[in-house]
N, C-alpha and C. Protein backbone atom coordinates (compact mmCIF):
# COMPACT_ATOMS: atom_id res chain seq x y z
N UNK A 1 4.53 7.05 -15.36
CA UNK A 1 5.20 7.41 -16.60
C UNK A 1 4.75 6.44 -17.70
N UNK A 2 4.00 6.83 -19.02
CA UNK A 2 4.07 6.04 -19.85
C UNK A 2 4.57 6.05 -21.43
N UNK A 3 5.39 5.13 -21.41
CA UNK A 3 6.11 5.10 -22.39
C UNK A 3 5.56 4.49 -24.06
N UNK A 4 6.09 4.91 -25.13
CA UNK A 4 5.41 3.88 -26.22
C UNK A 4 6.10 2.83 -26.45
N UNK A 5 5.46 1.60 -26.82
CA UNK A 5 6.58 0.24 -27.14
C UNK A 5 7.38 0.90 -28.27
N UNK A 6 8.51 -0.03 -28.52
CA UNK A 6 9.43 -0.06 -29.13
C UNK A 6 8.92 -0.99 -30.90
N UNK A 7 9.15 0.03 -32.04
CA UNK A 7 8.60 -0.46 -33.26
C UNK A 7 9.55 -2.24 -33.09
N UNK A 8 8.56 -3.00 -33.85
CA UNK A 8 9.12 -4.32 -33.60
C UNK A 8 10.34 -4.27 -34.93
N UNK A 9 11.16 -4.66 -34.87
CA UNK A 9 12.05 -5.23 -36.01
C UNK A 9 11.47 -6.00 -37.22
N UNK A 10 11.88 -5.58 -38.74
CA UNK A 10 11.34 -6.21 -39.67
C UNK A 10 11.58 -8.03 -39.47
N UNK A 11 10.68 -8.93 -39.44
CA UNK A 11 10.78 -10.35 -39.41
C UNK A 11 11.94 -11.00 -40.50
N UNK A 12 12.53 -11.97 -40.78
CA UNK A 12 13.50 -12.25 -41.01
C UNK A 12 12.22 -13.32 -42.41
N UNK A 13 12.17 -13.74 -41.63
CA UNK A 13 10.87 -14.72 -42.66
C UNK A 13 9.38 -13.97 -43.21
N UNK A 14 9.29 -12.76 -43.12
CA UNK A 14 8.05 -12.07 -43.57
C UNK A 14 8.26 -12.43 -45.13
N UNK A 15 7.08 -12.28 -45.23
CA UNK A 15 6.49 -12.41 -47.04
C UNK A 15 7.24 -11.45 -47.75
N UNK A 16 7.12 -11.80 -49.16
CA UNK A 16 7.56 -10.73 -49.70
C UNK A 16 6.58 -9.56 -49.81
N UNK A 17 5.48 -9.38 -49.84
CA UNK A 17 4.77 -8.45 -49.75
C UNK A 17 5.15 -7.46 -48.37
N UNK A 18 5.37 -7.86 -47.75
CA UNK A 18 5.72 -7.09 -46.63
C UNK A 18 7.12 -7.21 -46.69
N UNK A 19 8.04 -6.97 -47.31
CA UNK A 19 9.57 -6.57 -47.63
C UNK A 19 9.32 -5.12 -48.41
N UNK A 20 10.53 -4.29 -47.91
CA UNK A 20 10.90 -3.17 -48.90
C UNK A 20 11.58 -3.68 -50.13
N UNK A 21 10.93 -3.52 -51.08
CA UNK A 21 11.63 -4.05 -52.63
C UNK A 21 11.76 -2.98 -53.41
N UNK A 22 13.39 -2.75 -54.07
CA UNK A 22 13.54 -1.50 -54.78
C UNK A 22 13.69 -2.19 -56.16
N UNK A 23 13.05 -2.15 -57.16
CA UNK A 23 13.26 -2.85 -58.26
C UNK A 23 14.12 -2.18 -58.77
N UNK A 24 15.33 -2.16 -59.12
CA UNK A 24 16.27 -1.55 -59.52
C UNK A 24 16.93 -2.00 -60.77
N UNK A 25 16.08 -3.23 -61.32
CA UNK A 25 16.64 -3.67 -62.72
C UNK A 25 17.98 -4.17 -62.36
N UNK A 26 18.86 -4.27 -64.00
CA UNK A 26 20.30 -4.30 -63.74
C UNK A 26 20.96 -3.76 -64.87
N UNK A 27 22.06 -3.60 -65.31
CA UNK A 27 22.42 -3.31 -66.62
C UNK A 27 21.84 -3.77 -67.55
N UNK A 28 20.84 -4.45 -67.83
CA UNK A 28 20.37 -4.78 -69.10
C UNK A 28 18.37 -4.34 -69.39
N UNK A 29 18.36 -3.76 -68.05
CA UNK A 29 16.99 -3.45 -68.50
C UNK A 29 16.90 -2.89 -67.01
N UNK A 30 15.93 -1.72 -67.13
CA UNK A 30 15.72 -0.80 -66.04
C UNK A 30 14.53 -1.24 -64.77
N UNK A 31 13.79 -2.32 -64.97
CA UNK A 31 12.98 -2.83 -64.35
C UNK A 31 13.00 -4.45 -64.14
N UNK A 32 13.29 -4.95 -63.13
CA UNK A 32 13.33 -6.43 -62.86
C UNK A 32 11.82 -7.10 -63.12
N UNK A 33 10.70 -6.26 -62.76
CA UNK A 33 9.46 -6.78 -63.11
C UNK A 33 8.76 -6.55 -64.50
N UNK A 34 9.32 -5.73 -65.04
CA UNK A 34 8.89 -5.71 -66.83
C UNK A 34 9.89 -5.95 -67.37
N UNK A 35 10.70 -7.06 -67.53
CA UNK A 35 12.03 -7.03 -68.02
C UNK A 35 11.15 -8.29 -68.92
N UNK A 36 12.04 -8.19 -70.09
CA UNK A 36 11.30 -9.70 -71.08
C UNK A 36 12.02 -11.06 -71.05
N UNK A 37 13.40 -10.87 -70.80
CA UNK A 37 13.73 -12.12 -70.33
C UNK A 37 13.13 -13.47 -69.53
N UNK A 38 13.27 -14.53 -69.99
CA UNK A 38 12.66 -15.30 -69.70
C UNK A 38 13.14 -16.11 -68.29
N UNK A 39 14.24 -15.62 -68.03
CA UNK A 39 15.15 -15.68 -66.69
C UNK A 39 15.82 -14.61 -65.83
N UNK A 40 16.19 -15.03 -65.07
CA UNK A 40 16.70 -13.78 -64.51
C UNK A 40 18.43 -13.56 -64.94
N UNK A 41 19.15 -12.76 -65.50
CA UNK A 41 20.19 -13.04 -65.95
C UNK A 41 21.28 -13.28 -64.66
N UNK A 42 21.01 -13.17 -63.52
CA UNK A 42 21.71 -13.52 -62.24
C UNK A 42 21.36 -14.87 -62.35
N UNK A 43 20.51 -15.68 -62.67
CA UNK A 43 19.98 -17.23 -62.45
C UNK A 43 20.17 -18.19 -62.96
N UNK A 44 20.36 -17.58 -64.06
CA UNK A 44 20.83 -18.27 -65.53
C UNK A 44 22.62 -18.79 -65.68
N UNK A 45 22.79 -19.68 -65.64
CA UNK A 45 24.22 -20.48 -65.38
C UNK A 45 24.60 -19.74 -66.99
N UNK A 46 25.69 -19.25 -66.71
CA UNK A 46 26.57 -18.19 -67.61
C UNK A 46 25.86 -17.13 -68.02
N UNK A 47 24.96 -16.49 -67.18
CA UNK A 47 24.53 -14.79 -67.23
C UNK A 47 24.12 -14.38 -68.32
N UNK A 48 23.93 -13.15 -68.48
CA UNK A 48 23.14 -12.79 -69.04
C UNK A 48 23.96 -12.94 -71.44
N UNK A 49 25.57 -13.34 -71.13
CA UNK A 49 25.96 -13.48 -72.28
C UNK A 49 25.31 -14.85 -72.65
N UNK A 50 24.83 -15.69 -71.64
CA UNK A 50 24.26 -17.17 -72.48
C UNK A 50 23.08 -17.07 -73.06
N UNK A 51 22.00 -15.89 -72.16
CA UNK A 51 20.73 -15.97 -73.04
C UNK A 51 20.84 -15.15 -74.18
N UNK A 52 21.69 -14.20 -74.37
CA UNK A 52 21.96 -13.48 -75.51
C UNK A 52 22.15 -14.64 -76.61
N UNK A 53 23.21 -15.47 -76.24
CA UNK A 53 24.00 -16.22 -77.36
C UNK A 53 22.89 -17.80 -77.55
N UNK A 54 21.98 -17.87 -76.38
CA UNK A 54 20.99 -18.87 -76.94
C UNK A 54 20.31 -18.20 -78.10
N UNK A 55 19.56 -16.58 -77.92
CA UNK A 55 18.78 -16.50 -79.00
C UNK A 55 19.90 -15.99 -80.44
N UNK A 56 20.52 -15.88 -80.62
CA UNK A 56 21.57 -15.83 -81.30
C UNK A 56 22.07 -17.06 -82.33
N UNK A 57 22.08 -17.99 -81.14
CA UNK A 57 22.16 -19.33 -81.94
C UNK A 57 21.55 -19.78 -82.93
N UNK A 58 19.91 -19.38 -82.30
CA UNK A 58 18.85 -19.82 -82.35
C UNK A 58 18.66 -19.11 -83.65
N UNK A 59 18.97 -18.27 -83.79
CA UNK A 59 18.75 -17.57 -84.96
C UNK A 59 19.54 -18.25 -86.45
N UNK A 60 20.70 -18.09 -86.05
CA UNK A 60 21.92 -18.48 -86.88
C UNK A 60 21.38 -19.73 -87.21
N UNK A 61 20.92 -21.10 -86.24
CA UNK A 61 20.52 -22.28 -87.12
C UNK A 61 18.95 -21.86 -87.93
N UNK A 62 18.21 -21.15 -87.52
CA UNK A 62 17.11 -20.77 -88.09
C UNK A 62 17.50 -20.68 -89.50
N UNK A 63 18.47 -19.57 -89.64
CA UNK A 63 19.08 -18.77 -91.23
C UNK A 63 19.30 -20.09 -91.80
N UNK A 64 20.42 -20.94 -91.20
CA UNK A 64 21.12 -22.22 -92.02
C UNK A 64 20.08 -23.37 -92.46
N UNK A 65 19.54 -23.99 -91.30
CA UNK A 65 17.83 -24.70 -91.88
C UNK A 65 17.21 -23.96 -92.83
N UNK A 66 16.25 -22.93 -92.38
CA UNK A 66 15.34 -22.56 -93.06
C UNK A 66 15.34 -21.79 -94.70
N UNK A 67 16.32 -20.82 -94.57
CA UNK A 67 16.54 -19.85 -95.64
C UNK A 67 17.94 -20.52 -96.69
N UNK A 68 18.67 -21.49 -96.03
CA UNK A 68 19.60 -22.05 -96.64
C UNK A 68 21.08 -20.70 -96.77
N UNK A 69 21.35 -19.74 -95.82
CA UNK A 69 22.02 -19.26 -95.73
C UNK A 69 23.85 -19.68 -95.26
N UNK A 70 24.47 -19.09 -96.21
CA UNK A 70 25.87 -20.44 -96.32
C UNK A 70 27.23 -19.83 -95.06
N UNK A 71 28.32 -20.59 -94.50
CA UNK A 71 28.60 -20.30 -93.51
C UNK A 71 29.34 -18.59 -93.00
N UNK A 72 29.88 -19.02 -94.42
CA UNK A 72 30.36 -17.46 -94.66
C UNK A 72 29.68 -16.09 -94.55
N UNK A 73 28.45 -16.41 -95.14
CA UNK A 73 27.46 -15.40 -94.66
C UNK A 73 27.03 -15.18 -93.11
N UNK A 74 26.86 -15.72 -92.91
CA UNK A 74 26.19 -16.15 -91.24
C UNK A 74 27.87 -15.54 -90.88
N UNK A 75 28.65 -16.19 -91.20
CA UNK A 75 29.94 -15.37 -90.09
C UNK A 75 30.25 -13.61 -90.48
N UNK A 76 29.72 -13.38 -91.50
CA UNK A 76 29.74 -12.07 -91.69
C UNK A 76 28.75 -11.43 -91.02
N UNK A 77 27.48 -11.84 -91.02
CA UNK A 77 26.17 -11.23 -90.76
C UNK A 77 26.30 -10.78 -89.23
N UNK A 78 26.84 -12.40 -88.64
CA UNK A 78 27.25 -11.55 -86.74
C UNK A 78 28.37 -11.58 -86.48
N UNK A 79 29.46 -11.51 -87.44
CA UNK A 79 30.13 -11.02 -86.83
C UNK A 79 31.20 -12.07 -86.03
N UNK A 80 31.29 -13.25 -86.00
CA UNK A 80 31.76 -14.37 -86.29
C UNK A 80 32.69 -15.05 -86.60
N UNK A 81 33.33 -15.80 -86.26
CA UNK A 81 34.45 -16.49 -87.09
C UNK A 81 33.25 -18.10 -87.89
N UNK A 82 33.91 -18.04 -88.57
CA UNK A 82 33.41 -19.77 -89.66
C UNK A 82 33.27 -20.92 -88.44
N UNK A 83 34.71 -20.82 -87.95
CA UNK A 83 34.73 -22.13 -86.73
C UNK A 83 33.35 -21.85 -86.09
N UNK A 84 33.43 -20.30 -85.34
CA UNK A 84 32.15 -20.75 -84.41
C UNK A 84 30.71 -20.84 -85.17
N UNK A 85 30.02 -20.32 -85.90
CA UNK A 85 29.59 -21.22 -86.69
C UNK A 85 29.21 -22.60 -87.06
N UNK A 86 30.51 -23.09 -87.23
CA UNK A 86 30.43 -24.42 -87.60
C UNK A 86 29.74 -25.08 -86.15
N UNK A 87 30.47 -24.68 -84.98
CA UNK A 87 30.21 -25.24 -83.98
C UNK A 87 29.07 -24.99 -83.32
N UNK A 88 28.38 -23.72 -83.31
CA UNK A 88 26.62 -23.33 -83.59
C UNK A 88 25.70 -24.26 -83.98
N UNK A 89 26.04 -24.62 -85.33
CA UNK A 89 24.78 -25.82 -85.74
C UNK A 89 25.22 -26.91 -85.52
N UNK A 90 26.63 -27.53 -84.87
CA UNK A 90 27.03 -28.65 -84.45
C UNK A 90 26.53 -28.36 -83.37
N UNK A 91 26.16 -28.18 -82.34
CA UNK A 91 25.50 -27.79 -81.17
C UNK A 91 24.16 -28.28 -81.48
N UNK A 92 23.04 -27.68 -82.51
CA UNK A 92 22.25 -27.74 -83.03
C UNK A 92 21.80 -28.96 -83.32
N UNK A 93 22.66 -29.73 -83.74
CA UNK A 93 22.13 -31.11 -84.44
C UNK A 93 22.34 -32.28 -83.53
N UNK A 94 23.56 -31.45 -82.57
CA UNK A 94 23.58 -32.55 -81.20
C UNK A 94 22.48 -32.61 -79.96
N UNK A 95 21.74 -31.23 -80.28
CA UNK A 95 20.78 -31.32 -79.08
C UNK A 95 21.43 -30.39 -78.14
N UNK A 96 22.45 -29.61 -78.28
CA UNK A 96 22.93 -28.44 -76.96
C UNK A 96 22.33 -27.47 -77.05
């Protein structure tokens, strides 16, 4: 009687090339491998609202340095309270 072996079990330590990978993105973009983020928003210590609010920041001190845009504006423009704001480019000038 001859029988066929038995398919071996996927390895626990195989490469990733040899893993089934479903790129399935996440709520913020439909592809994990063309996504533009510069992190993964699972990786990133406070998710995907911190890299939002880094480039955000980033912006807001941009406006206040560069263009000389005043606080009130900037809290209108996103939407904002003044305090946070204030505390945006205090962040800014401290190095956070």
């Amino acid at each position: 009687m001859v029988t066929e072996p038995l398919p071996l079990p996927a390895r626990i330590d195989a490469l990733p090339e040899y893993t089934d990978y479903a790129d399935n993105g996440c709520d913020l973009y439909p592809s994990c491998l063309n996504c533009p983020l510069p992190r993964c928003r699972y990786e990133e210590p406070g998710g995907a609202g911190a890299i939002l609010r880094n480039g955000r920041d980033a912006h807001i001190r941009r406006l206040s340095r560069r263009d000389g845009v005043d606080i009130d504006h900037l809290a209108t423009m996103f939407g904002l309270s003044r305090r946070t704001i204030f505390r945006v480019l205090r962040a800014g000038r401290e190095g956070g």
